[in-house]
Protein backbone atom coordinates (compact mmCIF):
# COMPACT_ATOMS: atom_id res chain seq x y z
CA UNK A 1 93.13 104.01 82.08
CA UNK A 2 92.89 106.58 85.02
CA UNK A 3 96.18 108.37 85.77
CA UNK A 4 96.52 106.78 89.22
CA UNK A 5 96.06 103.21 88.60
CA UNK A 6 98.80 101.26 87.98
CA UNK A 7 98.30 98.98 84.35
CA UNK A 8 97.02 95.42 84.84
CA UNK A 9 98.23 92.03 82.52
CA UNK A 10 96.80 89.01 82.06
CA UNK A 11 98.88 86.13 81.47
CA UNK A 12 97.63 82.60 79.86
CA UNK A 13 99.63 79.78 79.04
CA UNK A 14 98.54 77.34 76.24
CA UNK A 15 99.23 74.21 74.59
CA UNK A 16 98.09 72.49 71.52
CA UNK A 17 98.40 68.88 72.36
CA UNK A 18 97.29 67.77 69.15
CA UNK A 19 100.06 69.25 67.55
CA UNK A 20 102.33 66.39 66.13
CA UNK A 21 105.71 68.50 66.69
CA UNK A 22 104.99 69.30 70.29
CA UNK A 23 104.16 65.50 71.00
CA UNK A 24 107.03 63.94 69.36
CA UNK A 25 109.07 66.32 71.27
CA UNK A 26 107.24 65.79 74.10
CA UNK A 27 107.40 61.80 73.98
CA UNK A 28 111.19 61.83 73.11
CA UNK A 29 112.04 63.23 76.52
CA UNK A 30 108.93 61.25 78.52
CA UNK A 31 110.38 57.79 79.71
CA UNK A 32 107.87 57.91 82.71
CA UNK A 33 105.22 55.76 83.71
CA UNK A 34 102.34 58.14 83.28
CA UNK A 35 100.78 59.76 86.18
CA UNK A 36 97.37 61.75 86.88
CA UNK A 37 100.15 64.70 86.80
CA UNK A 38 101.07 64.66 83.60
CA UNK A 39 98.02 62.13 82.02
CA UNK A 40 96.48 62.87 78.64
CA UNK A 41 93.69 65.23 80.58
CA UNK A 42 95.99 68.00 81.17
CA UNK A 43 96.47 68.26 77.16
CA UNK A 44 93.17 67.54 75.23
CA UNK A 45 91.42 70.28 73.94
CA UNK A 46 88.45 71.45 74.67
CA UNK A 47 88.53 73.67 71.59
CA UNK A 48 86.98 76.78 73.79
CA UNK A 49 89.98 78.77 73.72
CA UNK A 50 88.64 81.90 71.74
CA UNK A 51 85.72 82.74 74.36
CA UNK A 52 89.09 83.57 76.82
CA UNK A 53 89.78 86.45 74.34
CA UNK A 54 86.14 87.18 73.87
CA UNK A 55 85.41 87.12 77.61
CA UNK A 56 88.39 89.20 78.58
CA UNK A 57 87.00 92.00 75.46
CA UNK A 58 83.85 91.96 76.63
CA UNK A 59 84.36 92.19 80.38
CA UNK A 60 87.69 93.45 81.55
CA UNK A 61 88.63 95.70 78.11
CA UNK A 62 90.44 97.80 80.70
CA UNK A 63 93.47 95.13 80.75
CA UNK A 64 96.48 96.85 79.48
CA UNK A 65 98.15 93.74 77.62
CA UNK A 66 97.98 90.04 77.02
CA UNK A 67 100.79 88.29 77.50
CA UNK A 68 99.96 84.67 75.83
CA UNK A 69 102.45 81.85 76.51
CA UNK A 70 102.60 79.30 74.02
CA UNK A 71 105.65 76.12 73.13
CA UNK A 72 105.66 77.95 69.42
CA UNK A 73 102.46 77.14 68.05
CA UNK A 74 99.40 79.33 67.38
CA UNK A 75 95.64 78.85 67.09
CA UNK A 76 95.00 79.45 63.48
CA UNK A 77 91.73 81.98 63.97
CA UNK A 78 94.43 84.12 66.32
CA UNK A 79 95.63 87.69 64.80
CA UNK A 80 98.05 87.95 66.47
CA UNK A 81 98.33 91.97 65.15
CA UNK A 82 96.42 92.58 67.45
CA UNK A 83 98.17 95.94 69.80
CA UNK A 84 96.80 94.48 72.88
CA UNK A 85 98.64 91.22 72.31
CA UNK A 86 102.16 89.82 73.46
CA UNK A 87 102.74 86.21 71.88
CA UNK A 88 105.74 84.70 74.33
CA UNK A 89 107.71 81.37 73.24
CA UNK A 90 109.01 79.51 76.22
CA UNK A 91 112.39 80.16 75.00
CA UNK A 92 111.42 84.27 75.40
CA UNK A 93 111.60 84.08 79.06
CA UNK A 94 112.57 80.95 80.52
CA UNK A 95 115.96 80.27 81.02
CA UNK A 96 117.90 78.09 78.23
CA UNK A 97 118.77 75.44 80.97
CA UNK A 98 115.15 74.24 81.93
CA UNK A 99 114.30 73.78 78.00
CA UNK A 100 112.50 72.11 76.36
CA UNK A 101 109.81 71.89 79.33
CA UNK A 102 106.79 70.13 79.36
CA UNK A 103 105.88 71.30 83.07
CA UNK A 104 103.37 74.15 84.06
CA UNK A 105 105.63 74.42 87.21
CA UNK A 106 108.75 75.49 85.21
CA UNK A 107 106.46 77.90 83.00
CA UNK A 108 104.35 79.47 85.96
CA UNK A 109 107.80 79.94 88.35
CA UNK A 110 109.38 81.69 85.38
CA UNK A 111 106.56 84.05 84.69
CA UNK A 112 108.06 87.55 86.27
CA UNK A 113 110.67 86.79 83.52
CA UNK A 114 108.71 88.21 80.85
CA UNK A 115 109.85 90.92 79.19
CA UNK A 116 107.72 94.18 79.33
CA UNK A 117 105.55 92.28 81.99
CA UNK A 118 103.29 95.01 83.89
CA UNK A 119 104.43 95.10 88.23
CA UNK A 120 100.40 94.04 88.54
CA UNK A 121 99.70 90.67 86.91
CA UNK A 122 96.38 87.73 86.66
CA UNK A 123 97.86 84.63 85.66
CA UNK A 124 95.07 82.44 83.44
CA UNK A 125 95.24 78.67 82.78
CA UNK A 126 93.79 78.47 79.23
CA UNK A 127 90.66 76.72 81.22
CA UNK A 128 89.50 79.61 83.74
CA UNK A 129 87.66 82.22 82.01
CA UNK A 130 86.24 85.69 82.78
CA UNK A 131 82.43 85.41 81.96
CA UNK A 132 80.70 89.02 83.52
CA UNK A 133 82.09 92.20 83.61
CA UNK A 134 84.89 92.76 86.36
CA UNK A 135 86.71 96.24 87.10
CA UNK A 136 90.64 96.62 87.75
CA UNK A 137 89.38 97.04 91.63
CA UNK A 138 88.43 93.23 91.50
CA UNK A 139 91.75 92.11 90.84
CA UNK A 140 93.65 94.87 92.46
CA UNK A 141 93.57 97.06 95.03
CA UNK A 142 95.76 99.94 97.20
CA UNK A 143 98.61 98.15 95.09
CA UNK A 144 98.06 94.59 96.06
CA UNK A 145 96.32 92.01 94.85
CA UNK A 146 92.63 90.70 95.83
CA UNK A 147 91.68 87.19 96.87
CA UNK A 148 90.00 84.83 99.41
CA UNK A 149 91.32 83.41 102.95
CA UNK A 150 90.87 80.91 104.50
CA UNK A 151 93.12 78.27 106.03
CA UNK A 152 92.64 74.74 104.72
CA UNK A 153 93.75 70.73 105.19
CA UNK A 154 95.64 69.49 102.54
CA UNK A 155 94.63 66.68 100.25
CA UNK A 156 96.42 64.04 99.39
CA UNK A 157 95.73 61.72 96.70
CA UNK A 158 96.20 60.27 93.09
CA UNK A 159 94.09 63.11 91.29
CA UNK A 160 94.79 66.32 93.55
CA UNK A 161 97.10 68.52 93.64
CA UNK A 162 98.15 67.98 97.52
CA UNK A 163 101.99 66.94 96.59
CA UNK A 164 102.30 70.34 95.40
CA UNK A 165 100.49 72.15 97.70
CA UNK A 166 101.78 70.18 100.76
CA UNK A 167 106.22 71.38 99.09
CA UNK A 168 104.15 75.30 99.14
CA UNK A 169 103.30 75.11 102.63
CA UNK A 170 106.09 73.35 104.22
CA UNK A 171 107.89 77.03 102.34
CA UNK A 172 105.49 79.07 103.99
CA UNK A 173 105.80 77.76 107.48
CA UNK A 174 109.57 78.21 107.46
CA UNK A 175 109.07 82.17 107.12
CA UNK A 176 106.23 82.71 108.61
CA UNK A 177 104.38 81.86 112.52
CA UNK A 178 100.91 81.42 111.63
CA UNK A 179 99.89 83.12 115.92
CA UNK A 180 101.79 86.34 114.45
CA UNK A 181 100.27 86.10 111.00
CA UNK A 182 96.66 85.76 112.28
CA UNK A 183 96.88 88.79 114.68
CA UNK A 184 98.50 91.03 111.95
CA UNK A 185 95.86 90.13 109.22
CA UNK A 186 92.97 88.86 111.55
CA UNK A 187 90.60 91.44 109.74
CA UNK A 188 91.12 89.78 106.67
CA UNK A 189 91.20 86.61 107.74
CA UNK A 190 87.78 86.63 109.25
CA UNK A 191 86.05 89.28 106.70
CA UNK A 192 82.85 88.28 105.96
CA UNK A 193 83.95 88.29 101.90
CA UNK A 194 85.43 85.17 102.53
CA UNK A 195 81.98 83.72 103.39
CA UNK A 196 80.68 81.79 106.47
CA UNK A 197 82.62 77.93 104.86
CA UNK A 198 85.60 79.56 105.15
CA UNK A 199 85.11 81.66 107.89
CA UNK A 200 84.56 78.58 109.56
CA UNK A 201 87.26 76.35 108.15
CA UNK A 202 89.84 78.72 109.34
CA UNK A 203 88.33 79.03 112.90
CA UNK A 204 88.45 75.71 113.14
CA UNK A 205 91.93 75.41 112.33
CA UNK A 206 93.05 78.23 114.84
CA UNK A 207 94.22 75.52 117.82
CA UNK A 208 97.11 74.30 115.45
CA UNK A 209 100.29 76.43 116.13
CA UNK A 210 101.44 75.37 112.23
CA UNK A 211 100.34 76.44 108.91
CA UNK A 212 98.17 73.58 107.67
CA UNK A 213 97.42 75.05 104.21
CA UNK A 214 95.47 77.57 102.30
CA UNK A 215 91.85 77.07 100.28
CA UNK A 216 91.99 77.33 96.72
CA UNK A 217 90.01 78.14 94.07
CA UNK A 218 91.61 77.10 91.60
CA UNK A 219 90.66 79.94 89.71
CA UNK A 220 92.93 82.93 88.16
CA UNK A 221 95.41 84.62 90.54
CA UNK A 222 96.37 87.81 91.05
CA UNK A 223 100.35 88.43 91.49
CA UNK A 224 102.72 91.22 92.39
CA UNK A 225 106.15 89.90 90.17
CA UNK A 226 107.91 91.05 93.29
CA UNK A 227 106.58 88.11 95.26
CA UNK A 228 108.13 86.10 92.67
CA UNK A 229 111.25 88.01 92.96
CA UNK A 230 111.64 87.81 96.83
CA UNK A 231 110.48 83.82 96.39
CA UNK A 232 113.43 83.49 93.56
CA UNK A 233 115.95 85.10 95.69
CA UNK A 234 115.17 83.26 99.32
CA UNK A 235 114.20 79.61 97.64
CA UNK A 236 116.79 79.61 94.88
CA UNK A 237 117.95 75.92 95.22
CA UNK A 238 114.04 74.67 95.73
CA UNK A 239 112.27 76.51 92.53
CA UNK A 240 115.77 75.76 90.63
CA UNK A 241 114.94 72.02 91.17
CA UNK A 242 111.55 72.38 90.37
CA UNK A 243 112.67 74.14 86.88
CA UNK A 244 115.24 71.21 86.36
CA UNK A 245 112.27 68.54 86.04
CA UNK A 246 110.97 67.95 82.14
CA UNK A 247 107.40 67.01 84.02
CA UNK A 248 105.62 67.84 86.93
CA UNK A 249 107.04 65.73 90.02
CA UNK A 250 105.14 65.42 93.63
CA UNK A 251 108.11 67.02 94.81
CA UNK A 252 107.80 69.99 93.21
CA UNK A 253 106.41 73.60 94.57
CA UNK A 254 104.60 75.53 92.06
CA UNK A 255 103.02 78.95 91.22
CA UNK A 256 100.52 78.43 94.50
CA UNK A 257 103.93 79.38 96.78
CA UNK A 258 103.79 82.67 95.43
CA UNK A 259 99.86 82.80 96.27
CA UNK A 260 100.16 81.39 99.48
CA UNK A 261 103.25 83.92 100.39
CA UNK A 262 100.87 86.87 99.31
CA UNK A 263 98.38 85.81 101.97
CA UNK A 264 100.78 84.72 104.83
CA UNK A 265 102.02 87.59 104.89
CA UNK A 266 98.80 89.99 104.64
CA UNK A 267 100.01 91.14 101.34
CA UNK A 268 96.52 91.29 99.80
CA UNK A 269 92.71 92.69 99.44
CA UNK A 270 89.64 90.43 100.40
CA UNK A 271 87.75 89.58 97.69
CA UNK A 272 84.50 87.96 98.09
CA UNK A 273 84.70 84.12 97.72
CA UNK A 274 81.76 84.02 94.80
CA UNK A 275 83.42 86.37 92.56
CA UNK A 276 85.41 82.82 90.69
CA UNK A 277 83.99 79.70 90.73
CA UNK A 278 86.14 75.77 89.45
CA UNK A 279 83.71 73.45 87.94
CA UNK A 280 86.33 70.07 88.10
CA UNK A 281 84.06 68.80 85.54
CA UNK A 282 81.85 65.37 86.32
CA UNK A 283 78.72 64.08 85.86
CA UNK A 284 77.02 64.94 88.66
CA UNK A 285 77.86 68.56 88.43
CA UNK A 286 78.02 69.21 84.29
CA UNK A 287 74.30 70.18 83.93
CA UNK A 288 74.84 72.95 86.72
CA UNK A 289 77.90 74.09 84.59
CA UNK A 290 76.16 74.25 81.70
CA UNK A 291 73.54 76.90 83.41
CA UNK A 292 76.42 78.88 85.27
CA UNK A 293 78.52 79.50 81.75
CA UNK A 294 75.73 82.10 80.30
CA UNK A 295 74.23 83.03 83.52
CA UNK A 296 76.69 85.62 84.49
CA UNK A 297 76.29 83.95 88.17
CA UNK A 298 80.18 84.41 88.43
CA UNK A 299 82.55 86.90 86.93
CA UNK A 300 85.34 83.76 86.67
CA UNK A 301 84.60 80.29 86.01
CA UNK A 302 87.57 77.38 85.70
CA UNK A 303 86.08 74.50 83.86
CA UNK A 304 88.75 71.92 84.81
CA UNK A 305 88.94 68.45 82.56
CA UNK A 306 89.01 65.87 84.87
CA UNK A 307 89.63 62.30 84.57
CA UNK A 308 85.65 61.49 86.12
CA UNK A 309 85.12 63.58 82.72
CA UNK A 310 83.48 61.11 80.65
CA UNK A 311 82.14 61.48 77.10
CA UNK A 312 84.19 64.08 76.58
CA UNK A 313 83.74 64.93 73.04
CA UNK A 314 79.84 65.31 73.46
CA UNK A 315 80.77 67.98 76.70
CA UNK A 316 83.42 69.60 74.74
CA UNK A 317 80.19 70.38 71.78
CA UNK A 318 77.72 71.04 75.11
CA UNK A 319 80.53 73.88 76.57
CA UNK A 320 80.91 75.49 73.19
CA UNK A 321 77.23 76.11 72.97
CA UNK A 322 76.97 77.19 75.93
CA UNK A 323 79.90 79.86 75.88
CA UNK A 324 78.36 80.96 72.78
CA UNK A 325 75.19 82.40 73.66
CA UNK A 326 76.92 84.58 76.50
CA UNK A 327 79.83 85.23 74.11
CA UNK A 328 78.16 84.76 70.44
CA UNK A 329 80.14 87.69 68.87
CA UNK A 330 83.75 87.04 67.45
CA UNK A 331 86.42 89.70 69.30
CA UNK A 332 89.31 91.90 68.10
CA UNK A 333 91.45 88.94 68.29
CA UNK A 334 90.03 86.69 65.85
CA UNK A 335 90.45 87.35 62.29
């Protein structure tokens, strides 16, 4: 690592919902009706989890330390000896009163909370992974971190995450007047790294005095833990409700406030829009996918189960043979 760059993390937060302890835990506290939120999708596994650890050796080896979040249990091919490797138990960092948890909300909000966490931080779900080589200037850069503008609509329905998104935003207009914003950061809000969509969709959004949201990838982001520090200390009562719910609720905020504060407020780099790429995985798009994962055509891909994910078990097969002829070689992490 060069003497004047500041050390990078990665943070990824997994769970084995086939494990028999974590459901029966899981299903003593979950009373609910079930909702897209918190439906079977967002736990099945897609069994792909070591070509994370095998894209991340390959093409960012210049990531200081792993940080990976788990409810207790471990993948069995893990060695977890591994220097370059952190395991963190929810009850390591996140506070005694929102536990047991079964919401990425409470786990994401908490995340600065980790001990020995580096100031510069990508947060991973375990489905985005890095699949060409990056450098640290990707992710970060004159101490902040990189990512794509452009102002967005919110949507709002049964499968999206627009509840969420919509709680972020009504946040981020109480701080901030989007006029101000705009001629502060108007360089990066119409750099042509954004590309010409969103160059576009934030133009025509400019007549709107209000915030009306923020595109997003849905791909890893880059964090300073100070934004989640200043969000902790101005929006205590709001993320400590969040924290209190067992599940994700449509009235919670989530880890996107902290993205969305980072680019109201000009605190980060353009990066160019193409650099990540979210593949919400259907049948009209899995055959593009399946070219994409060993093309090297992005440096991040998010392959995000779905429930317009049919025949899943024959993709989940498809997806490992694909990641395996970009990534055929086992890493440092697998014993």
């Amino acid at each position: 690592m060069s003497e004047n760059r500041k050390p990078i993390d990665f943070v990824i937060i997994w769970v084995d919902g086939n494990d028999p302890e974590w459901r029966a835990e899981k299903d003593k506290y979950d009373t609910s009706v079930k909702s897209s939120a918190n439906s079977e999708v967002r736990y099945r596994d897609w069994d792909n989890l070591r070509y994370w650890f095998r894209g991340v050796e390959k093409f960012a080896p210049w990531v200081s330390k792993i940080h990976f979040v788990t409810w207790g249990h471990l993948p069995k091919w893990l060695d977890t000896s591994n220097p370059k490797l952190n395991i963190i138990n929810h009850k390591d960092y996140i506070p005694e009163k929102y536990l047991p948890t079964f919401s990425s909300h409470t786990i994401e909000l908490n995340i600065h909370r980790i001990d020995g966490l580096a100031d510069q931080f990508v947060y991973f779900n375990d489905d985005m992974f890095i699949t060409a080589p990056t450098k640290p200037e990707d992710f970060f850069r004159n101490g902040k971190p990189c990512d794509t503008f452009a102002l967005d609509c919110i949507c709002f329905n049964k499968d999206s995450a627009g509840f969420f998104n919509g709680a972020d935003v009504t946040i981020i207009n109480e701080y901030f007047e989007k006029k101000a914003a705009m001629k502060k950061n108007f360089k990066k809000w119409f750099n042509p790294a954004n590309g010409f969509k969103n160059i576009v969709r934030t133009t025509l959004l400019i007549p709107w005095w209000y915030f009306q949201g923020f595109y997003y990838q849905h791909t890893p982001s880059c964090f300073l833990k100070s934004t989640f520090e200043e969000l902790w200390e101005k929006e205590p009562e709001t993320l400590e409700t969040t924290c209190s719910h067992k599940f994700r609720k449509s009235s919670d905020v989530n880890q996107w406030l902290m993205k969305f504060w980072q680019l109201a407020s000009g605190n980060f780099e353009v990066r160019r829009d193409s650099f990540a790429y979210c593949y919400h995985v259907k049948e009209e798009n899995f055959k593009a996918l399946m070219q994409d994962i060993p093309s090297k055509k992005h440096c991040m891909l998010c392959i995000n189960d779905t429930s317009e994910t049919l025949d899943f078990e024959n993709k989940k097969a498809k997806v490992i043979e694909a990641f395996d002829k970009l990534l055929p070689e086992k890493s440092a992490f697998e014993k």
